[in-house]
PDB file of N, CA and C in Angstrom:
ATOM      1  N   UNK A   1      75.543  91.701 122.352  1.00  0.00           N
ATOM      2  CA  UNK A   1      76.143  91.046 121.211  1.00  0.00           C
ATOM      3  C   UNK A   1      77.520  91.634 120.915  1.00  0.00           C
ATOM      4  N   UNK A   2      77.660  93.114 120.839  1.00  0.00           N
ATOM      5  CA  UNK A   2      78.888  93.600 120.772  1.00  0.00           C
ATOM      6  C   UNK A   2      79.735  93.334 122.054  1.00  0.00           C
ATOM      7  N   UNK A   3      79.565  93.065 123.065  1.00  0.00           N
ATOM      8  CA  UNK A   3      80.464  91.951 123.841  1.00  0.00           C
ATOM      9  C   UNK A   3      80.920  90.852 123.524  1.00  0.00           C
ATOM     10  N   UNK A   4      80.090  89.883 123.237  1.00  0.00           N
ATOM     11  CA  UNK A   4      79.950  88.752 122.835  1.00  0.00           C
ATOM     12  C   UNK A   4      81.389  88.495 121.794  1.00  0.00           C
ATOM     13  N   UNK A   5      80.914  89.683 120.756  1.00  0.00           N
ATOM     14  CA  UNK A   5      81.942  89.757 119.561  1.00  0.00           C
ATOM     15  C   UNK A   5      83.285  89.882 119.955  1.00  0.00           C
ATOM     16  N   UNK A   6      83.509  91.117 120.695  1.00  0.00           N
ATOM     17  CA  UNK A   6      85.180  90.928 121.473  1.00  0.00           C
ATOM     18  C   UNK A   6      85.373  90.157 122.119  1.00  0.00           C
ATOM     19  N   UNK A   7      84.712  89.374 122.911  1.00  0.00           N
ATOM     20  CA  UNK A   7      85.226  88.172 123.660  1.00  0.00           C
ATOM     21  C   UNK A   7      85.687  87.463 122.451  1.00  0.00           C
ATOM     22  N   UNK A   8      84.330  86.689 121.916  1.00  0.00           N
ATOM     23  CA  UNK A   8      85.187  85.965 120.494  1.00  0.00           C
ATOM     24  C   UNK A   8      86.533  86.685 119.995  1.00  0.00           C
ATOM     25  N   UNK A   9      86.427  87.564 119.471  1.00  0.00           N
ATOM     26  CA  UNK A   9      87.452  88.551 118.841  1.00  0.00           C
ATOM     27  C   UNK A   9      89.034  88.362 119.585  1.00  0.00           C
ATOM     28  N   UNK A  10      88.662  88.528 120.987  1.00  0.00           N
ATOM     29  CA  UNK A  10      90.088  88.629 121.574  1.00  0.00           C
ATOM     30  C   UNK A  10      90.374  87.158 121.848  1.00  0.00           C
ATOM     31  N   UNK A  11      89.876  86.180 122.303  1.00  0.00           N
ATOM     32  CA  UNK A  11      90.159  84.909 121.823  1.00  0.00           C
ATOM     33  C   UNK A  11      90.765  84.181 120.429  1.00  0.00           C
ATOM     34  N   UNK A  12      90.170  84.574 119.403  1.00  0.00           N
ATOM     35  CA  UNK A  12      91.037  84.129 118.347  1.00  0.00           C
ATOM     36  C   UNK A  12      92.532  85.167 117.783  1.00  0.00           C
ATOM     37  N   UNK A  13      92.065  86.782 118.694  1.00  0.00           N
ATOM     38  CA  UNK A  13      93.961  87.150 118.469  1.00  0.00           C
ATOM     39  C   UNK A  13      94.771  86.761 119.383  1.00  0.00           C
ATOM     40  N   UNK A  14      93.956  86.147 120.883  1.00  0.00           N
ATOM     41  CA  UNK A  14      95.218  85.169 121.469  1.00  0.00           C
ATOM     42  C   UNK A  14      95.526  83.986 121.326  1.00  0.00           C
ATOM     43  N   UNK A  15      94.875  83.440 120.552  1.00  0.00           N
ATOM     44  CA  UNK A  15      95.282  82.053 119.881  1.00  0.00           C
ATOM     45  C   UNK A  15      96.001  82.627 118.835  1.00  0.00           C
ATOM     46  N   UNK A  16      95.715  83.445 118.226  1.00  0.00           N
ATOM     47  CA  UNK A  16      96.796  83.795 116.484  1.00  0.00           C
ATOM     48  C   UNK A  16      97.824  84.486 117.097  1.00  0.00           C
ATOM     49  N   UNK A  17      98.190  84.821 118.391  1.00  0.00           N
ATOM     50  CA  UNK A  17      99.296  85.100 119.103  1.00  0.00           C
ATOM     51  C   UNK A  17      99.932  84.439 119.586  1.00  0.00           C
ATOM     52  N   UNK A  18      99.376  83.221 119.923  1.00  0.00           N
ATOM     53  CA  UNK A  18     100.282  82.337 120.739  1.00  0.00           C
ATOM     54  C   UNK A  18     101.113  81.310 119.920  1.00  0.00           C
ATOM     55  N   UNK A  19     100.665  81.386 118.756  1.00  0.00           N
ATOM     56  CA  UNK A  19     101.268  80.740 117.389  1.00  0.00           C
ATOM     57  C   UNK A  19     102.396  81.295 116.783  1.00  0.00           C
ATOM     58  N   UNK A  20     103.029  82.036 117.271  1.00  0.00           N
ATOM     59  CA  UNK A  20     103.811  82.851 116.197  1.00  0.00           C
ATOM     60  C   UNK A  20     104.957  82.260 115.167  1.00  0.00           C
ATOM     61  N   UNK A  21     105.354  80.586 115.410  1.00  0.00           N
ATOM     62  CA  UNK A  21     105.734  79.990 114.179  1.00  0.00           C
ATOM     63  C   UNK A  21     105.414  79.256 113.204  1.00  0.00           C
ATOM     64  N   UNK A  22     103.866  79.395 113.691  1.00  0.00           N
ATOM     65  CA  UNK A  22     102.597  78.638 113.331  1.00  0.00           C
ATOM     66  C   UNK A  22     102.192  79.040 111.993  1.00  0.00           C
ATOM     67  N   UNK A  23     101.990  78.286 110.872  1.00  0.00           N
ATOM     68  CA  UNK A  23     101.593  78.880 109.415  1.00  0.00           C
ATOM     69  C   UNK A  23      99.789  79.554 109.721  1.00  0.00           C
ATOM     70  N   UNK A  24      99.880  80.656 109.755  1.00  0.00           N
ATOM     71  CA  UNK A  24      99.085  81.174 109.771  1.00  0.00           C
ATOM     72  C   UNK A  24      98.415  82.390 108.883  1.00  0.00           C
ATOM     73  N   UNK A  25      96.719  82.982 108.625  1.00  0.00           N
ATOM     74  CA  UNK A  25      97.161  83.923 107.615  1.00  0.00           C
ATOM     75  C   UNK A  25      95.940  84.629 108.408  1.00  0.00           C
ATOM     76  N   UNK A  26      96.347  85.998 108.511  1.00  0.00           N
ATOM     77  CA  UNK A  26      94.837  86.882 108.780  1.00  0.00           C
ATOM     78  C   UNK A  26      94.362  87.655 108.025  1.00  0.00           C
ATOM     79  N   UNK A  27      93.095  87.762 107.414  1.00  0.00           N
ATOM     80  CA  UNK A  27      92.489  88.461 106.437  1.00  0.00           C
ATOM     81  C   UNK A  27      91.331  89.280 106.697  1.00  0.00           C
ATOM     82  N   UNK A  28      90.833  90.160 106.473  1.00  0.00           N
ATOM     83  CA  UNK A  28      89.970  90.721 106.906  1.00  0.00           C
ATOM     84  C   UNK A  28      89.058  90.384 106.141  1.00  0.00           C
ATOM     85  N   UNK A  29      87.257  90.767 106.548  1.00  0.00           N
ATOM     86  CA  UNK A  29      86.416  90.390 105.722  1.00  0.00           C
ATOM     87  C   UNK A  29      85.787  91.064 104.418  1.00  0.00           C
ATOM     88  N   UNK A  30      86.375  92.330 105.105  1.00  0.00           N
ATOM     89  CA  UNK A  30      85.971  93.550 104.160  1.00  0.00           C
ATOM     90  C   UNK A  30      87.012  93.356 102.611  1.00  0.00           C
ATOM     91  N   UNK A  31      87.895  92.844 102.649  1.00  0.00           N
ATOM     92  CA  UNK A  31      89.373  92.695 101.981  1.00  0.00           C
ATOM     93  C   UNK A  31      88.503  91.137 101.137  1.00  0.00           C
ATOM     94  N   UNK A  32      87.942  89.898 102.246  1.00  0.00           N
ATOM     95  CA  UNK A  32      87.524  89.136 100.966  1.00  0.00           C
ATOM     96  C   UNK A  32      86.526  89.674 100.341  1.00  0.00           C
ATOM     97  N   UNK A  33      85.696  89.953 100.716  1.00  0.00           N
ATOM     98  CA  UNK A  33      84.558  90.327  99.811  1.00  0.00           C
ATOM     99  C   UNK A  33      85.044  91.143  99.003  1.00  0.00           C
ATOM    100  N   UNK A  34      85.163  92.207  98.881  1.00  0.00           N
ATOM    101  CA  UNK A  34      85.975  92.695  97.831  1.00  0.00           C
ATOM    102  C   UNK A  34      86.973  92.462  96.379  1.00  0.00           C
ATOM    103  N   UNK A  35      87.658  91.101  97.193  1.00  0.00           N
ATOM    104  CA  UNK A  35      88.568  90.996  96.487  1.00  0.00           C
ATOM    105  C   UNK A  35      88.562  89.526  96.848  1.00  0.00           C
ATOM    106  N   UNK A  36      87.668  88.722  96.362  1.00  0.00           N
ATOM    107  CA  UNK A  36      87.764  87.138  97.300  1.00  0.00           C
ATOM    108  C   UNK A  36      88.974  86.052  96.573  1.00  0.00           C
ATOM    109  N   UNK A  37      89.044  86.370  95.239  1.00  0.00           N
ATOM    110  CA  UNK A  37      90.316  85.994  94.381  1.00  0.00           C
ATOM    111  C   UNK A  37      91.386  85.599  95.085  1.00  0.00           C
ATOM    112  N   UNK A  38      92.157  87.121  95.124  1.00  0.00           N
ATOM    113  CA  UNK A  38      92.990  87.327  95.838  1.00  0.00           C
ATOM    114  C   UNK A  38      93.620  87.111  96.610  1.00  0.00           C
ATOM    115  N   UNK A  39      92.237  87.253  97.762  1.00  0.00           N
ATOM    116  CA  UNK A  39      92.311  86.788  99.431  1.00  0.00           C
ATOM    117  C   UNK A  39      92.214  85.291 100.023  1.00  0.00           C
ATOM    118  N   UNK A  40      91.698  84.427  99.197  1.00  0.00           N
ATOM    119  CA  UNK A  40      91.237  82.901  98.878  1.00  0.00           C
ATOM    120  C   UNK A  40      93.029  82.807  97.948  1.00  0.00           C
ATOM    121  N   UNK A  41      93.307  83.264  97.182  1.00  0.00           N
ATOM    122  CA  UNK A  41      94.764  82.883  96.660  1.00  0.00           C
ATOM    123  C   UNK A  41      95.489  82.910  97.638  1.00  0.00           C
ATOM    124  N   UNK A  42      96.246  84.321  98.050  1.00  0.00           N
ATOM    125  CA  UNK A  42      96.975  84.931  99.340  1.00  0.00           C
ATOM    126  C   UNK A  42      96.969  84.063 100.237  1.00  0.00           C
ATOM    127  N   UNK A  43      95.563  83.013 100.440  1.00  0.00           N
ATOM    128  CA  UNK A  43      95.621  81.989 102.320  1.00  0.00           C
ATOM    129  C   UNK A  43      96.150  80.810 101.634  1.00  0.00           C
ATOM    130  N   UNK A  44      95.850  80.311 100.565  1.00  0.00           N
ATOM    131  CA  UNK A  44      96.043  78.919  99.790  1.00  0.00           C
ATOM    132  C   UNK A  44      98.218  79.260  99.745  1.00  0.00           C
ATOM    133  N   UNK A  45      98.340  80.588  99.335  1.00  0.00           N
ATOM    134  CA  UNK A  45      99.675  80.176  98.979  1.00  0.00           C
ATOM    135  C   UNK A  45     100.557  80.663 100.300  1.00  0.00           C
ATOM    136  N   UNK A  46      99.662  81.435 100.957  1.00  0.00           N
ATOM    137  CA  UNK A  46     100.896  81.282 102.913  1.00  0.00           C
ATOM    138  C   UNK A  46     100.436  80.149 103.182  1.00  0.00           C
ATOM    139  N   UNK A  47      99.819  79.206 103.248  1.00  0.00           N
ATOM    140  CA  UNK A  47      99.263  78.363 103.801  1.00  0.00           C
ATOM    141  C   UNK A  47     100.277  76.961 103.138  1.00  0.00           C
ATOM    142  N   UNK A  48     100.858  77.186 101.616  1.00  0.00           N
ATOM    143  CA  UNK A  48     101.464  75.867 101.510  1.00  0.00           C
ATOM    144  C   UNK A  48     100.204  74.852 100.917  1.00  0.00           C
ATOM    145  N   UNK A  49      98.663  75.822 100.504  1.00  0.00           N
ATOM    146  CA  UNK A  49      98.118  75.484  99.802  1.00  0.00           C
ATOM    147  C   UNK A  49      97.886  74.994  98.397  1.00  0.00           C
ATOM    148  N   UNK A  50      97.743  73.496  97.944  1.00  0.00           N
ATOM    149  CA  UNK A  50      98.023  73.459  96.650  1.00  0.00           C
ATOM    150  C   UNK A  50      96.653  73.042  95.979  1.00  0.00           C
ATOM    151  N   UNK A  51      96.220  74.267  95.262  1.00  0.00           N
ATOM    152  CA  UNK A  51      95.128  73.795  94.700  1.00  0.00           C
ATOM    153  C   UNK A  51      94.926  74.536  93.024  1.00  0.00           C
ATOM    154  N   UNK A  52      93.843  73.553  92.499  1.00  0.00           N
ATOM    155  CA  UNK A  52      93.929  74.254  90.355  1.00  0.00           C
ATOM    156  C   UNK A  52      93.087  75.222  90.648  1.00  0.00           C
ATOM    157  N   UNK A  53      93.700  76.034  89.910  1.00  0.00           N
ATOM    158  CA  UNK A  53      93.172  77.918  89.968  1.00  0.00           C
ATOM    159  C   UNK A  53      91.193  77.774  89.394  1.00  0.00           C
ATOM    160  N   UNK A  54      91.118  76.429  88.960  1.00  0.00           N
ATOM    161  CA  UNK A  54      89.440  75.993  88.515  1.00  0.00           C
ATOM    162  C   UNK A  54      89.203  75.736  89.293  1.00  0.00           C
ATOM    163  N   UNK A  55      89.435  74.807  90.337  1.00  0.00           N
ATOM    164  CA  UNK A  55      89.068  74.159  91.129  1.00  0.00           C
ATOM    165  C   UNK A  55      88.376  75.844  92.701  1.00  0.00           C
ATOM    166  N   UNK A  56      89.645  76.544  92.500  1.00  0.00           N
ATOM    167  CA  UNK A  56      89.673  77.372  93.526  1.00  0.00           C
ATOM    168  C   UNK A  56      88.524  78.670  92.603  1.00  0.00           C
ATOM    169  N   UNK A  57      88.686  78.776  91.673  1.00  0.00           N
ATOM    170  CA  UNK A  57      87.430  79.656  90.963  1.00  0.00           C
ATOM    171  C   UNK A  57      86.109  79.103  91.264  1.00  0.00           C
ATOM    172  N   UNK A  58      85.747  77.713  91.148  1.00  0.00           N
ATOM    173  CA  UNK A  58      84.783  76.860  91.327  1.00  0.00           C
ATOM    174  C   UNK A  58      84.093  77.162  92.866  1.00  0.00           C
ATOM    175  N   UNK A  59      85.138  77.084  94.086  1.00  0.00           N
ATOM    176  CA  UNK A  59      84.361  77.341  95.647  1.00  0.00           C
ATOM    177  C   UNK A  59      84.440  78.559  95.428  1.00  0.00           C
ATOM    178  N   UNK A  60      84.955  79.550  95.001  1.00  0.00           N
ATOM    179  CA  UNK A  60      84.961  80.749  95.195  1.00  0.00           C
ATOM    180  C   UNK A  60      83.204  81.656  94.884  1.00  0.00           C
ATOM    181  N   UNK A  61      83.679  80.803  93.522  1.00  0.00           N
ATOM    182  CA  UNK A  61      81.428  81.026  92.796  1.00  0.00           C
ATOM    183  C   UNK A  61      80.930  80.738  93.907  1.00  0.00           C
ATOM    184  N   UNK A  62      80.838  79.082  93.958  1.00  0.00           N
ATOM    185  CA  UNK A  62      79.518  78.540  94.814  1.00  0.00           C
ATOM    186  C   UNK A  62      79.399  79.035  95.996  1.00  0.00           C
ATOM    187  N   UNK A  63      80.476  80.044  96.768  1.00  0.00           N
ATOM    188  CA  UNK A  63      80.403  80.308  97.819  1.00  0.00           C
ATOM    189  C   UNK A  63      79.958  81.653  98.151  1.00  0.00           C
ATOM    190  N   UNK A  64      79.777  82.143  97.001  1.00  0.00           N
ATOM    191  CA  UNK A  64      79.815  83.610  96.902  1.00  0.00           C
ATOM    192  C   UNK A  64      78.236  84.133  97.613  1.00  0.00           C
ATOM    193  N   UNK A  65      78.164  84.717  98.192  1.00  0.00           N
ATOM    194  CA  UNK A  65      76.898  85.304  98.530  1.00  0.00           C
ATOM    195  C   UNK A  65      75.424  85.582  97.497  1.00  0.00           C
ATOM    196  N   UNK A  66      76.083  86.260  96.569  1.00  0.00           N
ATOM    197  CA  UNK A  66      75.360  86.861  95.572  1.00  0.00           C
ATOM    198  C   UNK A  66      74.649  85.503  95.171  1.00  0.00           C
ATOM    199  N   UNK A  67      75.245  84.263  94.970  1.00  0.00           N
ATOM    200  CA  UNK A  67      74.973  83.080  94.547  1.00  0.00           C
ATOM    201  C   UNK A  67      74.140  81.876  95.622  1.00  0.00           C
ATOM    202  N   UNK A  68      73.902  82.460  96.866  1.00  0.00           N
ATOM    203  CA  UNK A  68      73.261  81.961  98.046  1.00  0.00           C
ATOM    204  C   UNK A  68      71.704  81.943  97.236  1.00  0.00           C
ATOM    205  N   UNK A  69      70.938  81.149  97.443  1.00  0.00           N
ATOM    206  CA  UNK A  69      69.714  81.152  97.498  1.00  0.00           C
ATOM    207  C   UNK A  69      68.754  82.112  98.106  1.00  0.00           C
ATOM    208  N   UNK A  70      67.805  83.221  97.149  1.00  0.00           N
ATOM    209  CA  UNK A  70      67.213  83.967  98.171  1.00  0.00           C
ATOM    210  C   UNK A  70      66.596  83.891  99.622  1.00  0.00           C
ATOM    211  N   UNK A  71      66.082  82.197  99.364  1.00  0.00           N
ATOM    212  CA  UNK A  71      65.571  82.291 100.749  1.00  0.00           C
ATOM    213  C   UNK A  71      66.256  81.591 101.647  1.00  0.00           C
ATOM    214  N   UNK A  72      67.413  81.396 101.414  1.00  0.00           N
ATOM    215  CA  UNK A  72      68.404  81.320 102.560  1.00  0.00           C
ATOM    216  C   UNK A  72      68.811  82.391 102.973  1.00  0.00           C
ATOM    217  N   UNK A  73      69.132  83.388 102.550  1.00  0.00           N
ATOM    218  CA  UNK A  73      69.519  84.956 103.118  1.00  0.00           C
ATOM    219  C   UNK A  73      68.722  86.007 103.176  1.00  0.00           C
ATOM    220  N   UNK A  74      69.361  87.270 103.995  1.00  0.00           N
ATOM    221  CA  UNK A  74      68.475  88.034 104.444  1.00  0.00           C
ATOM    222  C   UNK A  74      68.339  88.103 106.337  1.00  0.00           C
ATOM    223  N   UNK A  75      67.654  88.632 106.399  1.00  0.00           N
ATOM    224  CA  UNK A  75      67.310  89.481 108.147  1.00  0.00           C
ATOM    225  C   UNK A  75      67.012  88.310 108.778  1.00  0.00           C
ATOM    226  N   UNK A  76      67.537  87.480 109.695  1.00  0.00           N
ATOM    227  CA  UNK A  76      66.856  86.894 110.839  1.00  0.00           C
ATOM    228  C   UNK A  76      67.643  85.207 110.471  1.00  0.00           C
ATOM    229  N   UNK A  77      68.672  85.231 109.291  1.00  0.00           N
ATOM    230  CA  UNK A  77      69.132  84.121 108.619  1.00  0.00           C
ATOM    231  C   UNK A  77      70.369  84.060 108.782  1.00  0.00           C
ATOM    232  N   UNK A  78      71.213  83.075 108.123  1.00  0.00           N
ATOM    233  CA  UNK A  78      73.057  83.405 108.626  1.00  0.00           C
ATOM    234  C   UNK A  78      73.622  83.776 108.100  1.00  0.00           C
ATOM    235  N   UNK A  79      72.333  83.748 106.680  1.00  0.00           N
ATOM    236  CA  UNK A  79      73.604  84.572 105.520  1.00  0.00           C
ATOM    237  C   UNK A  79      72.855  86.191 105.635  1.00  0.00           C
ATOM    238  N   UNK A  80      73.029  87.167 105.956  1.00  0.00           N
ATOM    239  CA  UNK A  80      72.157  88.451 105.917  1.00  0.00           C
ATOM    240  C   UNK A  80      72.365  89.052 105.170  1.00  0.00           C
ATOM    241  N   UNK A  81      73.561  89.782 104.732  1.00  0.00           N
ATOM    242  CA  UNK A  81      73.484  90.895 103.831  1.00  0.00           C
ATOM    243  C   UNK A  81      75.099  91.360 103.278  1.00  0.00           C
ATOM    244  N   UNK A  82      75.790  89.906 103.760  1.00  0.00           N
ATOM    245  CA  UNK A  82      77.261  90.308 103.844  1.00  0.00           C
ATOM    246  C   UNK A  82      77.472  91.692 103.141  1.00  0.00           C
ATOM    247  N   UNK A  83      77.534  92.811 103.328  1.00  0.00           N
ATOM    248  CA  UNK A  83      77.554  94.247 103.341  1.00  0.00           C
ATOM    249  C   UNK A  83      78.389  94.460 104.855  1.00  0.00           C
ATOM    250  N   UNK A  84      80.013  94.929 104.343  1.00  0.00           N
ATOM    251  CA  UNK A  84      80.720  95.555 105.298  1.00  0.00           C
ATOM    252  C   UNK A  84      80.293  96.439 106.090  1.00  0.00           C
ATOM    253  N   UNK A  85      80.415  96.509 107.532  1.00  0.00           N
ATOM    254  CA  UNK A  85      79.884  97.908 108.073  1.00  0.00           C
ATOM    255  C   UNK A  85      78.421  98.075 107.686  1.00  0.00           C
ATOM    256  N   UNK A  86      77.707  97.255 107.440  1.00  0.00           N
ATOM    257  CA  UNK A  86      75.933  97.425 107.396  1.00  0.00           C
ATOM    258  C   UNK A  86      75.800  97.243 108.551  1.00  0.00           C
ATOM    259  N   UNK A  87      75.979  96.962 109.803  1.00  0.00           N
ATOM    260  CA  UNK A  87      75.263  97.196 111.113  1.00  0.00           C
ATOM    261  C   UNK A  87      75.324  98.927 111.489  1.00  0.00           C
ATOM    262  N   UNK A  88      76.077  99.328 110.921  1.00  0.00           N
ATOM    263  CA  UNK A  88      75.777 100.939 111.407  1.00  0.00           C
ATOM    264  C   UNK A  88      74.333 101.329 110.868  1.00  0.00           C
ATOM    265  N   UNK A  89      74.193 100.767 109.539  1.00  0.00           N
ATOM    266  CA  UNK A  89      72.858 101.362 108.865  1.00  0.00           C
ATOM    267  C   UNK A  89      71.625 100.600 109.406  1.00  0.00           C
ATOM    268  N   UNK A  90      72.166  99.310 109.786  1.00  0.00           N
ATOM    269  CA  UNK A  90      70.892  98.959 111.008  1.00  0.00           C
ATOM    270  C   UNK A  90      70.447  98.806 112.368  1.00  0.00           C
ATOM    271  N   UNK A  91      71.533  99.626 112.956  1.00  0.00           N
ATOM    272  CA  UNK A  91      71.228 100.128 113.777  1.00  0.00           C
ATOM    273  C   UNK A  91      70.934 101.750 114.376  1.00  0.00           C
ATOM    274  N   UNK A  92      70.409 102.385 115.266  1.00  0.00           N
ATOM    275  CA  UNK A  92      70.327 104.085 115.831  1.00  0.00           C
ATOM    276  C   UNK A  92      71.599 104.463 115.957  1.00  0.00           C
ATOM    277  N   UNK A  93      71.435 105.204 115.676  1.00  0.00           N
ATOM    278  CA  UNK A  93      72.615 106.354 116.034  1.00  0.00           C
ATOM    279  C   UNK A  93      73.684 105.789 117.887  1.00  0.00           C
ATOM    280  N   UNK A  94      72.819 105.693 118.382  1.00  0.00           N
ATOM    281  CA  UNK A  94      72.722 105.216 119.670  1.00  0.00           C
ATOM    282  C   UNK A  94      73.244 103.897 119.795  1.00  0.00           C
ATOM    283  N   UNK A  95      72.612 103.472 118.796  1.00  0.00           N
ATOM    284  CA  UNK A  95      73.341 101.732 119.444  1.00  0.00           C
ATOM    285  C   UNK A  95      74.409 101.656 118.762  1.00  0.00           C
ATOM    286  N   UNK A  96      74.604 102.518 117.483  1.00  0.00           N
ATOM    287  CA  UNK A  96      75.812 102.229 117.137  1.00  0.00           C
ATOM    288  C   UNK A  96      77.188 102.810 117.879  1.00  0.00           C
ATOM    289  N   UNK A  97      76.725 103.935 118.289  1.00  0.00           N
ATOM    290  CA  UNK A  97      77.113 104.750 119.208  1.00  0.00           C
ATOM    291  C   UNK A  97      77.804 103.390 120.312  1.00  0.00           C
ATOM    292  N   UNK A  98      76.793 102.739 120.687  1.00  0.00           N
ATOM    293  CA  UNK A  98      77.201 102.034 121.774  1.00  0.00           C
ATOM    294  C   UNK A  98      78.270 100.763 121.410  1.00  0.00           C
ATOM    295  N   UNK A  99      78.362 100.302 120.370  1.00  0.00           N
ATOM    296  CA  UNK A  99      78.656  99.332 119.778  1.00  0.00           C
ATOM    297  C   UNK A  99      80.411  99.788 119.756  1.00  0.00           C
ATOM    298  N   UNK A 100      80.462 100.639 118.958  1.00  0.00           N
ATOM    299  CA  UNK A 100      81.710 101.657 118.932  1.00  0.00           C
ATOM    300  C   UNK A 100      82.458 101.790 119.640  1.00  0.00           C
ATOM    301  N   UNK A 101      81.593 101.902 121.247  1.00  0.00           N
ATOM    302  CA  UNK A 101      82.339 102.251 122.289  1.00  0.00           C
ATOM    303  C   UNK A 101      83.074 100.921 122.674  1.00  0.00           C
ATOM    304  N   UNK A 102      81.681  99.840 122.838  1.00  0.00           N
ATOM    305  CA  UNK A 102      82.539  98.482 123.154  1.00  0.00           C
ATOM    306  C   UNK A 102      83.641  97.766 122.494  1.00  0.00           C
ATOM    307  N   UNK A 103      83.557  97.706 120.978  1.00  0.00           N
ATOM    308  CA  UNK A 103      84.760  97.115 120.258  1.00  0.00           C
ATOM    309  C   UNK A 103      86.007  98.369 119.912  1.00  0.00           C
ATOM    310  N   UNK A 104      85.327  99.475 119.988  1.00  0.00           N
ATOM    311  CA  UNK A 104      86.420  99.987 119.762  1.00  0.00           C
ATOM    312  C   UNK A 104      88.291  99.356 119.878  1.00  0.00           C
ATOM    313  N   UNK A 105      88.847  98.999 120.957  1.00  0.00           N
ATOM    314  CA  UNK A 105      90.137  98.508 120.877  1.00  0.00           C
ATOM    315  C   UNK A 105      89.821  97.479 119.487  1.00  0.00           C
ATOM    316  N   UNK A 106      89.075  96.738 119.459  1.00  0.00           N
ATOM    317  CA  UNK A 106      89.328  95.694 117.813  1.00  0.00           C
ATOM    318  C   UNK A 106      89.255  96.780 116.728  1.00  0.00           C
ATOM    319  N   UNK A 107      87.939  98.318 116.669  1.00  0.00           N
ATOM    320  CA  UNK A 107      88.575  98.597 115.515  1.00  0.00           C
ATOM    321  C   UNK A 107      89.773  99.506 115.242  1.00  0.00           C
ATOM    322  N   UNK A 108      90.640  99.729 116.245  1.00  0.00           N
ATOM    323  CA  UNK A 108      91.840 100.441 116.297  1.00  0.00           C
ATOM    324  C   UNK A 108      92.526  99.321 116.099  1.00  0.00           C
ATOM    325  N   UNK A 109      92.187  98.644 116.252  1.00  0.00           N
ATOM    326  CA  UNK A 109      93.633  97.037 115.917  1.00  0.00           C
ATOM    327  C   UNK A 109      93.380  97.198 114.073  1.00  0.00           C
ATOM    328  N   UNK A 110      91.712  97.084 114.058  1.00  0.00           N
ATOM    329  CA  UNK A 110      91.940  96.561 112.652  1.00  0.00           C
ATOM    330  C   UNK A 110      91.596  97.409 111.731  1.00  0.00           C
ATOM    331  N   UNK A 111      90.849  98.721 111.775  1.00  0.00           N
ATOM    332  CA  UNK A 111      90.312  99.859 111.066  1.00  0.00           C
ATOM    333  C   UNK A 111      90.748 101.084 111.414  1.00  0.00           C
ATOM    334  N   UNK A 112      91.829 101.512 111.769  1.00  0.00           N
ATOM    335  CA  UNK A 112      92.523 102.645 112.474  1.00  0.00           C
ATOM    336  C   UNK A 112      91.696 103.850 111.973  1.00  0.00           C
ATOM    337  N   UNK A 113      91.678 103.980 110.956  1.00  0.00           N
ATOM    338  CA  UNK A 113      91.327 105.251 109.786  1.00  0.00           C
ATOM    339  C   UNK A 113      89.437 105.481 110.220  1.00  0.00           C
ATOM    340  N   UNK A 114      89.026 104.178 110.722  1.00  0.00           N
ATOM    341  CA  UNK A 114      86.941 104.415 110.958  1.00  0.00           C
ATOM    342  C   UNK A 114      87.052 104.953 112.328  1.00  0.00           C
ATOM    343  N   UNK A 115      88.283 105.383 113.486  1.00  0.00           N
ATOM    344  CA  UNK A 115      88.053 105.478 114.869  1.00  0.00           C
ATOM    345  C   UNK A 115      88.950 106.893 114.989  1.00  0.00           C
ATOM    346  N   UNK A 116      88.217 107.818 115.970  1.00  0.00           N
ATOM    347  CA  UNK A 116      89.141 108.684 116.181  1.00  0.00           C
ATOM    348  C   UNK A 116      89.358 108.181 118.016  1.00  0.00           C
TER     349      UNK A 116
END
């Protein structure tokens, strides 16, 4: 699976590379959740997005995790646990270990400070 992920991964930074006059916006996930306001504002206004700050409060709720239906989320579902960096805690030492090794180049692209 952690293959899987950099393949995906390096596919959409060579498409967001090959664009470079292309209106584009990259956000991280850890950055929306956190701060989904913001980060949902920030793409709407590089983007040339025009939308009412209700309207954009409105998907922001309904979309929100916390607001998912319990038994739509959870272990074995699509919505799981949106919790940044929770695959370390569910996985061994070992697999994370292994995981690390494989994406590593994505998290030096995108988490400099989690990789030595």
């Amino acid at each position: 699976m952690a293959k899987n992920y950099v393949n995906n991964m390096s596919a959409v930074r060579e498409a967001y590379d090959r664009h470079p006059d292309g209106a584009k916006v990259l956000i991280r996930y850890e950055d929306l959740r956190a701060n989904p306001r913001d980060c949902v504002s920030y793409v709407c206004d590089s983007l040339s997005i025009e939308v009412e700050r209700e309207q954009l409060e409105q998907a922001i709720e309904k979309r929100a995790f916390e607001n998912i239906p319990q038994e739509k989320r959870g272990e074995g579902k699509f919505h799981r646990r949106a919790t940044p960096g929770g695959w370390r805690e569910d996985l061994t030492p070992e697999q994370a270990s292994t995981v690390e090794e494989i994406t590593r180049p994505l998290l030096k692209e995108f988490y400099p400070d989690s990789i030595q």
